[in-house]
Protein backbone atom coordinates (compact mmCIF):
# COMPACT_ATOMS: atom_id res chain seq x y z
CA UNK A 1 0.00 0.00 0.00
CA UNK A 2 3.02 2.44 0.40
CA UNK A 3 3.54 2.15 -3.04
CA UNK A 4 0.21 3.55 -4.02
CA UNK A 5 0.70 6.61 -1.67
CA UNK A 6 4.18 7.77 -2.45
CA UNK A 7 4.41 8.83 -6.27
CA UNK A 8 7.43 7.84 -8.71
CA UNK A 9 10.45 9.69 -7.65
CA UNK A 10 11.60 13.11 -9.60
CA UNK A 11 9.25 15.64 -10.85
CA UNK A 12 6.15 14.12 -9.30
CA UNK A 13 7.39 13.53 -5.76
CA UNK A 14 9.19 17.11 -5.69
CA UNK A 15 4.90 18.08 -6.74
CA UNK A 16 3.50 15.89 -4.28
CA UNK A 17 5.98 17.45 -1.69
CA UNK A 18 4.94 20.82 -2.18
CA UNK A 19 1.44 19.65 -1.71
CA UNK A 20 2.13 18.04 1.46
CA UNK A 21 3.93 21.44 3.13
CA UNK A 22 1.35 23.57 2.29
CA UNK A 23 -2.06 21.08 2.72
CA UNK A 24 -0.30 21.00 6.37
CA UNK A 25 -0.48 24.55 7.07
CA UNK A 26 -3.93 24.72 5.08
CA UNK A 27 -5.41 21.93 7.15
CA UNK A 28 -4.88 24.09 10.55
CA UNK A 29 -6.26 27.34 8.55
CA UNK A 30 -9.20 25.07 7.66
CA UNK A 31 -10.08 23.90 11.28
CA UNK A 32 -9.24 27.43 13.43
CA UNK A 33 -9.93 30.14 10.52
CA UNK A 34 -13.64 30.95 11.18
CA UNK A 35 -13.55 30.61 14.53
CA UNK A 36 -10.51 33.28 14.61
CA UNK A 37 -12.08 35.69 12.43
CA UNK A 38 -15.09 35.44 14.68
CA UNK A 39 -14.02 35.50 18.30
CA UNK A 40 -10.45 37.33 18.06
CA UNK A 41 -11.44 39.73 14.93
CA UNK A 42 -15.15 39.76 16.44
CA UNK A 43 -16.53 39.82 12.74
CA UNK A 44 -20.12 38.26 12.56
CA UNK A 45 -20.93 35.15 10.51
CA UNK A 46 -23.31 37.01 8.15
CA UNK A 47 -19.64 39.41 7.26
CA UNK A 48 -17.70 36.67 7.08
CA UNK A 49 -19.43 34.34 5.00
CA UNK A 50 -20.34 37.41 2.64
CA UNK A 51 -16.60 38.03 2.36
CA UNK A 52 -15.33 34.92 1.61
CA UNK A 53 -17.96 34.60 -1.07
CA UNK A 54 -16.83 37.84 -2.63
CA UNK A 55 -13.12 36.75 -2.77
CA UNK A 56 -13.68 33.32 -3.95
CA UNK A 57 -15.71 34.56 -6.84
CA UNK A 58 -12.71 37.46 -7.79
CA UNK A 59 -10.44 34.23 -7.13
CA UNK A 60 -12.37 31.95 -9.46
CA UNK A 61 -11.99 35.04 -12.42
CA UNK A 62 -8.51 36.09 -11.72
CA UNK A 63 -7.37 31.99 -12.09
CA UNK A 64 -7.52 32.41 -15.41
CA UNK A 65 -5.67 35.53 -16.07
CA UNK A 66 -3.15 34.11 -13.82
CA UNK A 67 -3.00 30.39 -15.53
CA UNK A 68 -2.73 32.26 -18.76
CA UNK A 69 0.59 34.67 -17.22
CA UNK A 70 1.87 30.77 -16.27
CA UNK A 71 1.37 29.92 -19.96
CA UNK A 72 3.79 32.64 -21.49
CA UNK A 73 6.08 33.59 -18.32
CA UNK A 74 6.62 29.93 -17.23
CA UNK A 75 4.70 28.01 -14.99
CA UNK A 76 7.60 27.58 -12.62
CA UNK A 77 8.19 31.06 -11.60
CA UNK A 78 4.76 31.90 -11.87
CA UNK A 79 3.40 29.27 -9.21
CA UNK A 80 6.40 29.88 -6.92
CA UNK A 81 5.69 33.79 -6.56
CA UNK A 82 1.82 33.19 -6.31
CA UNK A 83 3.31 30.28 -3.30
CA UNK A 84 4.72 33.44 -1.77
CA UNK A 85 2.08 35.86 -2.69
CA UNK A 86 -0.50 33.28 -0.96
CA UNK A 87 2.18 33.21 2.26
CA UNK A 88 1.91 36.89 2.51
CA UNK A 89 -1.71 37.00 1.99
CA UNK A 90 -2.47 34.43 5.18
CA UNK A 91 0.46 36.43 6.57
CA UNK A 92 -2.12 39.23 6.69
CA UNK A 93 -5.14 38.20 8.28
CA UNK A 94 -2.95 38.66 11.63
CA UNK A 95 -3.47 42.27 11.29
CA UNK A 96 -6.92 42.53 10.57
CA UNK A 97 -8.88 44.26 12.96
CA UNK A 98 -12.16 45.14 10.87
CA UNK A 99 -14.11 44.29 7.55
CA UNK A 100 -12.66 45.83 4.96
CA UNK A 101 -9.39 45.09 5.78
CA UNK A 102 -10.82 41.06 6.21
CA UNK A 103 -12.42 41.79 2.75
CA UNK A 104 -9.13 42.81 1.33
CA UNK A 105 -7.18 40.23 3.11
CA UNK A 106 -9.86 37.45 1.84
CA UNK A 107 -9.57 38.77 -1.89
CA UNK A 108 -5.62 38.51 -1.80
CA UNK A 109 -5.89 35.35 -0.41
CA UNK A 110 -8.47 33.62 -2.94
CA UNK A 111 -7.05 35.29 -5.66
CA UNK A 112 -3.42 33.54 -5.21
CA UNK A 113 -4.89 30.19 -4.09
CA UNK A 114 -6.82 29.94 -7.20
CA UNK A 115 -3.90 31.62 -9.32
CA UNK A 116 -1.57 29.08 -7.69
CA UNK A 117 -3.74 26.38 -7.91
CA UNK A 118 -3.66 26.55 -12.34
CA UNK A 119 -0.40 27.59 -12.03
CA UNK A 120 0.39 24.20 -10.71
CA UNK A 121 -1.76 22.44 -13.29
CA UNK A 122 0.51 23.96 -15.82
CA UNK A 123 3.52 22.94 -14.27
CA UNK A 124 2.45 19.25 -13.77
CA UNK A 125 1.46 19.44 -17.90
CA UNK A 126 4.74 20.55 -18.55
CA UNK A 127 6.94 18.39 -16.46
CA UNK A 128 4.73 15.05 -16.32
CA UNK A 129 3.90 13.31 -19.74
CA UNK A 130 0.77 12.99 -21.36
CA UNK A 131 -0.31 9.73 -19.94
CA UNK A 132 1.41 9.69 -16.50
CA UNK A 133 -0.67 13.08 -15.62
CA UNK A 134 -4.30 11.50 -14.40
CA UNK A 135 -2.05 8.60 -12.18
CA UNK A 136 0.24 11.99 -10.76
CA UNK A 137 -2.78 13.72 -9.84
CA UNK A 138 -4.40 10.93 -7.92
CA UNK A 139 -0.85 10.84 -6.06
CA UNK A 140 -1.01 14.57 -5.11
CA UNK A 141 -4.73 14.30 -4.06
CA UNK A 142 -3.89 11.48 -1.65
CA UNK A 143 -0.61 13.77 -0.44
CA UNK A 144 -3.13 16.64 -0.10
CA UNK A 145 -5.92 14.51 2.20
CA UNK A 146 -2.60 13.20 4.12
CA UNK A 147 -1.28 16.80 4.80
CA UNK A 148 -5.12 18.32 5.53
CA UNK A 149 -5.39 15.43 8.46
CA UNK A 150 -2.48 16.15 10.33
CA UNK A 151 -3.07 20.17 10.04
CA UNK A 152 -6.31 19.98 11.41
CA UNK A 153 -5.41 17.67 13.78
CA UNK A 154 -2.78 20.70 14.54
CA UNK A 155 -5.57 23.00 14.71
CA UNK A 156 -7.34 21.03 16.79
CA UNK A 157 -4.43 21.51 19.42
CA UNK A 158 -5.06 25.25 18.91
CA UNK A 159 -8.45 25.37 19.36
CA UNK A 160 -8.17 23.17 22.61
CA UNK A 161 -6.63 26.37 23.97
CA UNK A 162 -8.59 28.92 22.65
CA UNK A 163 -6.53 32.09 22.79
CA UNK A 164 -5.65 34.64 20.55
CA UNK A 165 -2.14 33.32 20.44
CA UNK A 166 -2.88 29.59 19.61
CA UNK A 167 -5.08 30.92 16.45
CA UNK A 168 -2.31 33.09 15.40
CA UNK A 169 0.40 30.18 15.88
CA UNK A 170 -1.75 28.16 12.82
CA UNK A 171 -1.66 31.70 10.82
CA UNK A 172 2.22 32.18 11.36
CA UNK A 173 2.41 28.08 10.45
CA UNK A 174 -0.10 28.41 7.13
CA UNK A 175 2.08 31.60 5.74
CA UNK A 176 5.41 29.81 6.46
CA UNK A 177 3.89 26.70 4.92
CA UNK A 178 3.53 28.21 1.20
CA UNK A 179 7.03 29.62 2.04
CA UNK A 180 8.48 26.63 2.02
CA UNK A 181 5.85 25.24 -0.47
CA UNK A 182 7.70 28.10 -3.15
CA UNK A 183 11.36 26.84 -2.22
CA UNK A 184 10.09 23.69 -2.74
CA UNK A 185 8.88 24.37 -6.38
CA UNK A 186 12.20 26.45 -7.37
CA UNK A 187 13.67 22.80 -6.81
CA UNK A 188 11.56 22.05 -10.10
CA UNK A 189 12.92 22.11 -13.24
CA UNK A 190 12.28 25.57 -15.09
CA UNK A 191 10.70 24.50 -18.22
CA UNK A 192 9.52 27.17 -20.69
CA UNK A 193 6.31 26.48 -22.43
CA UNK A 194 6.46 28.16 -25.97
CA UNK A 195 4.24 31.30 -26.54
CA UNK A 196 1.11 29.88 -28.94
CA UNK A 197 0.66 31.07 -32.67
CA UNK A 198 -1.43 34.27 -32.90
CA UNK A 199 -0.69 35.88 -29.48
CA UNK A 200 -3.75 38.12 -29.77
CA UNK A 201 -6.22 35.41 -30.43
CA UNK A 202 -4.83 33.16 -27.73
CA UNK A 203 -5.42 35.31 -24.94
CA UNK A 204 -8.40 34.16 -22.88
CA UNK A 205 -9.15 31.77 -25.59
CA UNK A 206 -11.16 29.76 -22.79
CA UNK A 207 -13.94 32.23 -22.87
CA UNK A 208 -14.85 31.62 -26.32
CA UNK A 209 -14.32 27.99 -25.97
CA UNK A 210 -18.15 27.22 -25.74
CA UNK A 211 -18.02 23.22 -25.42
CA UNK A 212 -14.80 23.39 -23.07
CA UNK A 213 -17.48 25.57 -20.64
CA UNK A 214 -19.70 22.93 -21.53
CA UNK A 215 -17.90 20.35 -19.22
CA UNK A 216 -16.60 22.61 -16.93
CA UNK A 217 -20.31 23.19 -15.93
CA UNK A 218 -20.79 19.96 -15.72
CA UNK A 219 -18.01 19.07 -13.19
CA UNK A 220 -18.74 22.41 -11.05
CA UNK A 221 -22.50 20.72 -10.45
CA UNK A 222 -20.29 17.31 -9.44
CA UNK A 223 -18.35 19.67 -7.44
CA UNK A 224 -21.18 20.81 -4.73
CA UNK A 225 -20.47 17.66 -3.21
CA UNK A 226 -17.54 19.39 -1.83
CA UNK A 227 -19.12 20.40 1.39
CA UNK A 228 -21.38 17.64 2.07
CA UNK A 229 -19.20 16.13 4.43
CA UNK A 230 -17.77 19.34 6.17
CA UNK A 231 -21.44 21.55 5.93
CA UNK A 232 -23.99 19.40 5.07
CA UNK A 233 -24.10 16.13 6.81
CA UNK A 234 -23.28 17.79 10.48
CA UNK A 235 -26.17 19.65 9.80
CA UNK A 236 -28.16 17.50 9.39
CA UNK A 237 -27.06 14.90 12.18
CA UNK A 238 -28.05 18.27 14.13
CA UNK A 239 -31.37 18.69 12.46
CA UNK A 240 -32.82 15.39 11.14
CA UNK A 241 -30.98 12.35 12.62
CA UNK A 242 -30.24 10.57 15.94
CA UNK A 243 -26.56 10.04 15.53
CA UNK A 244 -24.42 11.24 18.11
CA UNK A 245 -22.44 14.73 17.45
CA UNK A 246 -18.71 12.57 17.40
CA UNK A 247 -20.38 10.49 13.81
CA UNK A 248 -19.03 13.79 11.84
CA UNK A 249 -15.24 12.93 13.10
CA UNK A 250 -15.91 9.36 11.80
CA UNK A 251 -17.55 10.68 8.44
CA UNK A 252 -14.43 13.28 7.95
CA UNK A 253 -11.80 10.40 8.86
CA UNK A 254 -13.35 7.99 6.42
CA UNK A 255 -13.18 9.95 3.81
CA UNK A 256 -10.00 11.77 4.44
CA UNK A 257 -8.61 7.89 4.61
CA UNK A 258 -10.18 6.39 2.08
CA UNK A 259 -8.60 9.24 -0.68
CA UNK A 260 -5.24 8.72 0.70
CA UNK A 261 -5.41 4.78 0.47
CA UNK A 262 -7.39 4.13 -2.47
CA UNK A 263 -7.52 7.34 -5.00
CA UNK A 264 -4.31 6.44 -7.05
CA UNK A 265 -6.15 2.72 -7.69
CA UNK A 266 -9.02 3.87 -8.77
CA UNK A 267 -7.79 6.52 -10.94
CA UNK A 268 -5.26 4.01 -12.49
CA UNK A 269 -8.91 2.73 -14.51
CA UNK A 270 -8.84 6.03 -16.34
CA UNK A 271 -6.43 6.24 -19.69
CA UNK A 272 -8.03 8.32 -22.02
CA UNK A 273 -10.97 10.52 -22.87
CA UNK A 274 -13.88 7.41 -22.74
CA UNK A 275 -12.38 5.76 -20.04
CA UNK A 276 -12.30 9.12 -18.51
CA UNK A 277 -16.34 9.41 -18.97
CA UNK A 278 -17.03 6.29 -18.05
CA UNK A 279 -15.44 6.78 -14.47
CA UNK A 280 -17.45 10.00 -13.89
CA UNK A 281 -20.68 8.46 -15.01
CA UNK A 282 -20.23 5.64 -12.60
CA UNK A 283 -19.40 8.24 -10.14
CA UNK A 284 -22.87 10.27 -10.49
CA UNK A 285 -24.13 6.94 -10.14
CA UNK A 286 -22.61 6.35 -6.45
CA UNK A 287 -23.25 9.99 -5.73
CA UNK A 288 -26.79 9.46 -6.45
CA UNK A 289 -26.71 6.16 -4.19
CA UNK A 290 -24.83 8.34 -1.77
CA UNK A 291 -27.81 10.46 -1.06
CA UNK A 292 -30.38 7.96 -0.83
CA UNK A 293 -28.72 6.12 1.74
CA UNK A 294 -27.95 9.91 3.80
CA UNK A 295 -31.64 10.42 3.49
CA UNK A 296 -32.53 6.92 5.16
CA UNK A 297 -30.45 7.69 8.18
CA UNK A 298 -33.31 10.40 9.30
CA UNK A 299 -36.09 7.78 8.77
CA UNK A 300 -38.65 7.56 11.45
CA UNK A 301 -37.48 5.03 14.89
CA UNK A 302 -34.05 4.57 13.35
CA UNK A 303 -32.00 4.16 16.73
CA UNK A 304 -28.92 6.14 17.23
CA UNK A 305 -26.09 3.18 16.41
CA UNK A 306 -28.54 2.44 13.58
CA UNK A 307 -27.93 5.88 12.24
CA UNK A 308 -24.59 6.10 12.57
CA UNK A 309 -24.34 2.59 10.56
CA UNK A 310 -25.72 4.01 7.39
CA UNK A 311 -24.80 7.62 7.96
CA UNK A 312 -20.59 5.71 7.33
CA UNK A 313 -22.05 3.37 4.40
CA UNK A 314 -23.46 7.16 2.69
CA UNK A 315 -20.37 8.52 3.29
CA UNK A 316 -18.56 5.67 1.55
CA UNK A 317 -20.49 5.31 -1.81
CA UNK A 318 -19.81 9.16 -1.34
CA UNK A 319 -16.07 8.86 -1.55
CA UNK A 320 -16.22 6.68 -3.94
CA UNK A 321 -18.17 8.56 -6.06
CA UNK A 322 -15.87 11.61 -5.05
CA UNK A 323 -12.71 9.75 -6.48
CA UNK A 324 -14.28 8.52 -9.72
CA UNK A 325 -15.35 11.87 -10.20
CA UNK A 326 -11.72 13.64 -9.59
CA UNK A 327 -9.91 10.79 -11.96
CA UNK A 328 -12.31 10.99 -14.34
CA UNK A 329 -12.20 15.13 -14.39
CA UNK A 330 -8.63 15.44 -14.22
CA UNK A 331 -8.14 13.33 -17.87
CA UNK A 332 -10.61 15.30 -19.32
CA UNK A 333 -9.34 18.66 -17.95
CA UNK A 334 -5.71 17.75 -19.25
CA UNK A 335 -6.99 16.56 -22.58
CA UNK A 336 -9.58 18.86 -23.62
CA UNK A 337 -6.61 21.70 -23.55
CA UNK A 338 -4.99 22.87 -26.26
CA UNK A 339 -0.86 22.96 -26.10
CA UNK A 340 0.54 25.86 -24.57
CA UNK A 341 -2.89 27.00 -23.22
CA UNK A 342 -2.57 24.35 -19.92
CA UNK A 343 -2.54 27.36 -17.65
CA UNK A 344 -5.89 29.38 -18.45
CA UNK A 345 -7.51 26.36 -19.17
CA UNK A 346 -6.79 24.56 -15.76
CA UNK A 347 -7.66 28.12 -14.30
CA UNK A 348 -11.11 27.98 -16.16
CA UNK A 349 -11.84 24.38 -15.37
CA UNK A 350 -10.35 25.10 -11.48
CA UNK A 351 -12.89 27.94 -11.17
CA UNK A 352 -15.43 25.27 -10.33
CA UNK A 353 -14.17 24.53 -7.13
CA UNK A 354 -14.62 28.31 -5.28
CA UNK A 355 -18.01 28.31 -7.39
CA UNK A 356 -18.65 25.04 -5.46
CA UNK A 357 -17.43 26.69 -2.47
CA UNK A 358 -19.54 29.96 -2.68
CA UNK A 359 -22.90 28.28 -4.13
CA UNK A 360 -22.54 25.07 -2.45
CA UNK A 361 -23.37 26.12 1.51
CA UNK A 362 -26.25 27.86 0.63
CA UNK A 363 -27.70 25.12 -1.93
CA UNK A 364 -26.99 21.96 -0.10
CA UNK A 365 -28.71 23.56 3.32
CA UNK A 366 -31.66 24.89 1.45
CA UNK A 367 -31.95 21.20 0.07
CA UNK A 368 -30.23 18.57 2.60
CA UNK A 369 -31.80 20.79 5.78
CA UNK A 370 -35.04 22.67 4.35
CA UNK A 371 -36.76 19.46 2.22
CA UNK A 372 -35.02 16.81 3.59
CA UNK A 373 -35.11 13.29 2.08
CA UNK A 374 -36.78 15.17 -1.14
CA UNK A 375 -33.59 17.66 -1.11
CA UNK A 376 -31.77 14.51 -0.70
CA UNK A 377 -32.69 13.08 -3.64
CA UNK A 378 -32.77 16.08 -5.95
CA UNK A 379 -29.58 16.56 -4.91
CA UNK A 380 -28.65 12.96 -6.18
CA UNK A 381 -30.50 13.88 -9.48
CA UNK A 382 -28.66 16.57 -10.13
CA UNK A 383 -25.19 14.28 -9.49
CA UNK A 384 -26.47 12.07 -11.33
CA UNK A 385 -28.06 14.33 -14.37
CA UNK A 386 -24.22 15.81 -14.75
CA UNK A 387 -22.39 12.56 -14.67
CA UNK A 388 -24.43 11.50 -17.29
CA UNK A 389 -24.59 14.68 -19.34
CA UNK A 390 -20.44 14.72 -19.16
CA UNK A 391 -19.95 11.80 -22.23
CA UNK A 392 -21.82 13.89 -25.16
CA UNK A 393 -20.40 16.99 -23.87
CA UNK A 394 -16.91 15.51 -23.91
CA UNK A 395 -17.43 13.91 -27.34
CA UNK A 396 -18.73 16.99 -28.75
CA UNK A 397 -15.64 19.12 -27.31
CA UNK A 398 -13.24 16.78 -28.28
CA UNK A 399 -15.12 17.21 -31.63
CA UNK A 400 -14.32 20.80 -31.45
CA UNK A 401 -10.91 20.59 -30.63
CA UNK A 402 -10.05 18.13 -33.45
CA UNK A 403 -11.96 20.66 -36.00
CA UNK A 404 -9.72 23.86 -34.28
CA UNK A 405 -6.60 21.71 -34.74
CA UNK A 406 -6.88 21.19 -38.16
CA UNK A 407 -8.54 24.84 -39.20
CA UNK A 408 -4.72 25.78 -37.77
């Protein structure tokens, strides 16, 4: 099992590295960060969730300005001063005192995390060949779930004590994380992607590439499953079910294991584009399952231990769904984009996951908490409906891209 945790040695363990430092500092920002903003800044939940929507949607649009600067300055130097631009943005939520200077903070922040995070696409494209990329990405995902679970279980340490100091120890450990993160990259090779034919044309080609948005729309609906586990399903334990308050540690530790142990095996199924649709289909179909067994665990007499019993076997068909969906999206992300262009179209794909983030807490409560099992399973539908939708709109991109390639 080692063997499917620790990626080939050279470009993509140097990657997976990188991931590891910062996921560790990002995993303690994750656990103590609202909770800082909200008893040491004193901000109120209603500011702070309405600025961290408004940064993650000038973060989703600045990605792919900043993927396309990777895509003619190099994605090396590009991701490494967007490492350190991120450091210095975490860096300055220690000085906030009110909400505009949170709001500014927030934007700073999002914007290099989501400029970092295509940057780093690009990189892997350039460095990583063609057919290794989907297998290298399931590597760095199960580095990334590693690194999250020991920095919150750092954050948890901080919270246990509660003061202002211990919340800005996992700030000062977050910023010096992507410090190190960007001397990690620099230890990447620094290889120049040529400029594309037709400079003019090429910039922000993305935004006229119609079928391209196609399937990015289609994985950002997939994507809302992103804060099932972490928003979702604790509210509803709280609201609908019997389980006991300690079955959303269990939830969060299944699937935080089950990625690390098992995401590089199932992604080694996907090869190309078919094999690529295939795996998401299959995954709207466990997603779908996923939600009808979530909305059984609120069914009327269902004893506590009962509960928590089908609460884990949702969350599994979840994960599993959740992996199939990121192999499958990450082949079809890579291959979709045209040479030279890896950088604003990773950006434009990435975008889907602070849409998920910004859409996806107010959607999945009006659904999981307001209707229930019928939120439940419209929820499942819409999985479903997506995974589905994703071979035709695939086919008819890859259509498009064939037609493009030969018109030049």
């Amino acid at each position: 099992m080692p063997l499917r945790i620790v990626p080939p040695s050279g470009s993509p363990r140097t990657l997976a590295l990188a991931q590891l430092v910062n996921s560790l500092g990002d995993g303690a920002y994750y656990v103590c960060s609202a909770l800082y903003f909200a008893r040491v800044v004193g901000l109120s939940p209603a500011r702070i969730g309405l600025g961290l929507t408004v940064a993650w949607g000038i973060g989703s649009l600045a990605g792919v300005a900043l993927g396309q600067l990777a895509d003619r300055r190099g994605p090396r130097p590009t991701a490494v001063v967007l490492a350190l631009a991120t450091s210095a943005s975490v860096a300055s939520f220690l000085f906030v005192r009110s909400f505009p200077l949170f709001l500014l903070a927030a934007c700073c922040y999002a914007t290099a995390q989501c400029g970092l995070a295509a940057a780093r696409q690009a990189l892997l494209a350039s460095l990583v060949a063609k057919e290794e990329r989907t297998g290298t990405l399931a590597y760095l995902q199960s580095t990334l779930n590693a690194g999250l679970a020991v920095g919150a279980a750092l954050g948890g340490v901080a919270l246990h004590f509660g003061s202002r100091e211990a919340y800005l120890s996992v700030f000062v450990l977050d910023a010096a994380a992507f410090a190190l993160c960007a001397l990690v990259l620099l230890r990447l090779p620094d290889v120049r992607v040529g400029r594309p034919p037709h400079r003019t044309a090429a910039q922000q080609a993305v935004f006229r590439d119609l079928p391209y948005a196609v399937v990015t729309f289609l994985n950002m609906i997939m994507l809302l499953r992103m804060p099932l586990i972490s928003l979702a399903i604790p509210l509803w334990i709280v609201e609908r079910a019997s389980a006991p308050g300690w079955t959303v540690s269990a939830l969060l530790v299944l699937n935080t294991g089950a990625v690390m142990l098992f995401q590089v095996r199932t992604a080694a199924a996907v090869r190309d584009l078919p094999s690529a649709t295939r795996t998401v289909r299959r995954g709207g179909v466990a997603m779908l399952a996923s939600c009808a067994v979530f909305a059984l665990s609120a069914a009327a007499g269902v004893p506590a231990r009962v509960a928590v019993a089908v609460l884990l076997a949702g969350a599994a068909l979840q994960v599993w769904g959740e992996m199939m969906q990121s192999a499958g999206a990450w082949q079809i992300s890579f291959d979709l984009a045209p040479a030279g262009r890896h950088g604003q179209y990773q950006g434009f794909f990435g975008a889907g996951v602070p849409v998920a983030r910004m859409l996806g807490p107010v959607l999945l409560t009006t659904l999981v908490v307001g209707l229930g099992v019928v939120g439940w399973l419209i929820l499942g539908a819409l999985f479903l409906a997506a995974g589905l939708a994703m071979g035709p709109a695939v086919r008819r991109a890859g259509k498009a891209r064939t037609a493009t390639a030969y018109a030049v």
